[in-house]
Protein backbone atom coordinates (compact mmCIF):
# COMPACT_ATOMS: atom_id res chain seq x y z
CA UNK A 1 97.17 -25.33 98.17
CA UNK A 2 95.03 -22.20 99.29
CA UNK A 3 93.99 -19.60 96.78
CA UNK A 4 96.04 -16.78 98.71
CA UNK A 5 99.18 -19.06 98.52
CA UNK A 6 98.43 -19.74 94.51
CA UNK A 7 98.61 -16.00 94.00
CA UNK A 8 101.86 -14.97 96.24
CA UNK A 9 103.53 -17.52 94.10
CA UNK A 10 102.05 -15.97 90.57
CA UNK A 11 102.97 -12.74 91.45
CA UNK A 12 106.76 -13.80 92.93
CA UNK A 13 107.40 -15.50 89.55
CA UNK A 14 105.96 -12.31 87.67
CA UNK A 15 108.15 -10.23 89.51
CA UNK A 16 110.91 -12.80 88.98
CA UNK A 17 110.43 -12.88 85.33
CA UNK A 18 109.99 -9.02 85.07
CA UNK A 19 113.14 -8.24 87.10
CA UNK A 20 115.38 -10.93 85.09
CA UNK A 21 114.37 -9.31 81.80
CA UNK A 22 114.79 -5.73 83.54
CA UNK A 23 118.11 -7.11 84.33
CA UNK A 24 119.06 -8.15 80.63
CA UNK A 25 117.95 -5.01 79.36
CA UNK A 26 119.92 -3.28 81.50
CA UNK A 27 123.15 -5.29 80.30
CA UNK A 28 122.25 -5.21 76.66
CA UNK A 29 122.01 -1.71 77.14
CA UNK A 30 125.67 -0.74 78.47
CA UNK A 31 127.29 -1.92 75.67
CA UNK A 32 131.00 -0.88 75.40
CA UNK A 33 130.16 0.31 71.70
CA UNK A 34 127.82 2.98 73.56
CA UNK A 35 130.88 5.03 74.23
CA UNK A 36 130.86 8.90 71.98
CA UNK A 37 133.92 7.65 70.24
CA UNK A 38 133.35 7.59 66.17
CA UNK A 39 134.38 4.44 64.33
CA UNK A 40 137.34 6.14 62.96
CA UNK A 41 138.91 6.14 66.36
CA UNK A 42 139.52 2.52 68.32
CA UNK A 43 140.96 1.79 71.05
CA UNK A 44 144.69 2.15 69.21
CA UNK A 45 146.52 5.01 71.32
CA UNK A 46 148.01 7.81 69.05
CA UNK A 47 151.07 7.86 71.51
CA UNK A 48 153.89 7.39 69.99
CA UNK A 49 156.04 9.25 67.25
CA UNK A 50 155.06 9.80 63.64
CA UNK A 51 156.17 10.82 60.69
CA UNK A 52 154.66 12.68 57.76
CA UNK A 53 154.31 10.03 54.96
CA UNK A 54 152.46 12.06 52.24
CA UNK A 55 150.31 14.92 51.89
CA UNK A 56 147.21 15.00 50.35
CA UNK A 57 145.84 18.44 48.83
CA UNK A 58 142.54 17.98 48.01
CA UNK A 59 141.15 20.62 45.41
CA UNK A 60 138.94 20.39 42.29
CA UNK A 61 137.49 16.96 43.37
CA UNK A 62 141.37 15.70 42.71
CA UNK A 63 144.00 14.46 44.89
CA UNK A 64 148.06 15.51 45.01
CA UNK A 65 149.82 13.46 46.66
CA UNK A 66 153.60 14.89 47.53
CA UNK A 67 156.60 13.17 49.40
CA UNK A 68 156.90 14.89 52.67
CA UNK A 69 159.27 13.43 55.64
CA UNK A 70 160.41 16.86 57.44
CA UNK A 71 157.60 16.36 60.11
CA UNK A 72 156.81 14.85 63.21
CA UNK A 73 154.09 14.46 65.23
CA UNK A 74 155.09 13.23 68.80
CA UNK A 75 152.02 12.48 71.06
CA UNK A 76 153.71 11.94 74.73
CA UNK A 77 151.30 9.52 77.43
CA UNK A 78 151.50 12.76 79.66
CA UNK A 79 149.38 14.74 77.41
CA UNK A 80 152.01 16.80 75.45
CA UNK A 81 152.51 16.68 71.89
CA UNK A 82 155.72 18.01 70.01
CA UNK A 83 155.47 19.20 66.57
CA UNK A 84 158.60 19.01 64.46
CA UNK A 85 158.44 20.80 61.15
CA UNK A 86 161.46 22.21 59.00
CA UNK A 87 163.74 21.51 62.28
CA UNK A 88 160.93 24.07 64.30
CA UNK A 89 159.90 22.42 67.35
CA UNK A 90 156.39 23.78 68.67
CA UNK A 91 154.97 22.21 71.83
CA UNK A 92 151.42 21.52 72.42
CA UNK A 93 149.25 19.99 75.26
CA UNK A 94 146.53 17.68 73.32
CA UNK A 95 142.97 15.69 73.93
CA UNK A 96 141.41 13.53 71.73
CA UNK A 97 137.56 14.52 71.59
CA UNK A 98 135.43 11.79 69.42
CA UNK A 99 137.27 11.93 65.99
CA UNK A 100 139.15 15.08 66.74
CA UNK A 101 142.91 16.06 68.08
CA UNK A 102 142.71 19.08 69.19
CA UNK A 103 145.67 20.97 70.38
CA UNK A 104 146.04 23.68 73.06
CA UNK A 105 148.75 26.28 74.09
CA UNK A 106 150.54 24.61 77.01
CA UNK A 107 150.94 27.78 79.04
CA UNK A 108 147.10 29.19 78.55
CA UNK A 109 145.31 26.18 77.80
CA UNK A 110 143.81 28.03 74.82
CA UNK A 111 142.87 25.91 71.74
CA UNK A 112 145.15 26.16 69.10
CA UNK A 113 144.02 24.05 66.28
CA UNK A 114 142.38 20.62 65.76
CA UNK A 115 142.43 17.75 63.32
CA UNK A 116 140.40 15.11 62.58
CA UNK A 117 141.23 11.59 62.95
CA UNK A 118 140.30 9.56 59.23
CA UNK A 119 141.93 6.40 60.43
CA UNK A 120 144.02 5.39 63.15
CA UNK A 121 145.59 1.71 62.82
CA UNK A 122 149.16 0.78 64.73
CA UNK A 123 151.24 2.11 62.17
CA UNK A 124 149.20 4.64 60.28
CA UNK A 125 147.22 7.93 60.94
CA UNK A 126 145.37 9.52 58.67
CA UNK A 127 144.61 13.57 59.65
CA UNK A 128 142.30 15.89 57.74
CA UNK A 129 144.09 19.12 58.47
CA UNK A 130 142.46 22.19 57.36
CA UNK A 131 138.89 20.51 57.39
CA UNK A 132 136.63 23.64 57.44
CA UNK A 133 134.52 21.85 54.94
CA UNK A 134 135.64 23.34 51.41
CA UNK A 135 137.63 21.63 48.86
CA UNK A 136 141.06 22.94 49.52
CA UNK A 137 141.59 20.82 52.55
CA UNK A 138 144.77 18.65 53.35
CA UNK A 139 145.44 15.22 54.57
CA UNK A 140 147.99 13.91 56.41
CA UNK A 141 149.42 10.36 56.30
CA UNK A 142 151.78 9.67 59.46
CA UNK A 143 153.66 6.35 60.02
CA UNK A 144 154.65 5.27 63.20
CA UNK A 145 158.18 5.13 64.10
């Protein structure tokens, strides 16, 4: 075998080599856990209806928990979300952004409030309501219907 032929087949398994790990890289790289979700949000859709469980006042490094069922949290497939509280019916459009609900006027579009998603399994969800980052916050615990 010629010299010239030695090197055409160095350089075609270097370039081989080179794309195959390029290749694996690539792959390794797109992970599906790559996404800007937060770990306190899976792939377990919030649709559905819920009830308020409990409420949790947080104040003075101390937790309250009361009884609460008078509320309902109904997050529609279409986007919509109707809030029942003390038989008052208020109707939302909603996204979920990363960890957060957040909840806009259906007829401007403005926002109207958000909430951030603690946990989210297929019959509980745990909202931080209030969560400007002092000690008087509340929690939510929903159940699904």
């Amino acid at each position: 075998m010629n010299d010239l032929n030695k090197l055409n087949m160095k350089t075609n398994s270097k370039l081989s080599s080179g794309l195959s790990l390029l290749a694996a890289l690539f792959f390794l790289g797109c992970n599906s856990d790559d996404d800007n979700s937060n770990s306190n949000v899976s792939n377990i859709s919030v649709v559905g209806k819920w009830t308020l469980y409990n409420t949790i006042f947080i104040s003075d490094n101390s937790d309250h928990i009361c009884q609460n069922s008078c509320s309902t949290f109904e997050f529609k497939a279409n986007g919509t979300c109707l809030f029942t509280e003390h038989n008052e019916l208020t109707s939302y459009t909603y996204r979920i952004d990363g960890d957060f609900i957040k909840y806009y006027n259906p007829t401007t579009e403005s926002l109207e409030d958000t909430d951030r998603i603690i946990s989210l399994t297929n019959t509980d969800l745990r909202l931080s309501i209030d969560d400007d980052g002092d000690a008087n916050g509340r929690h939510y615990i929903l159940k699904k219907n």
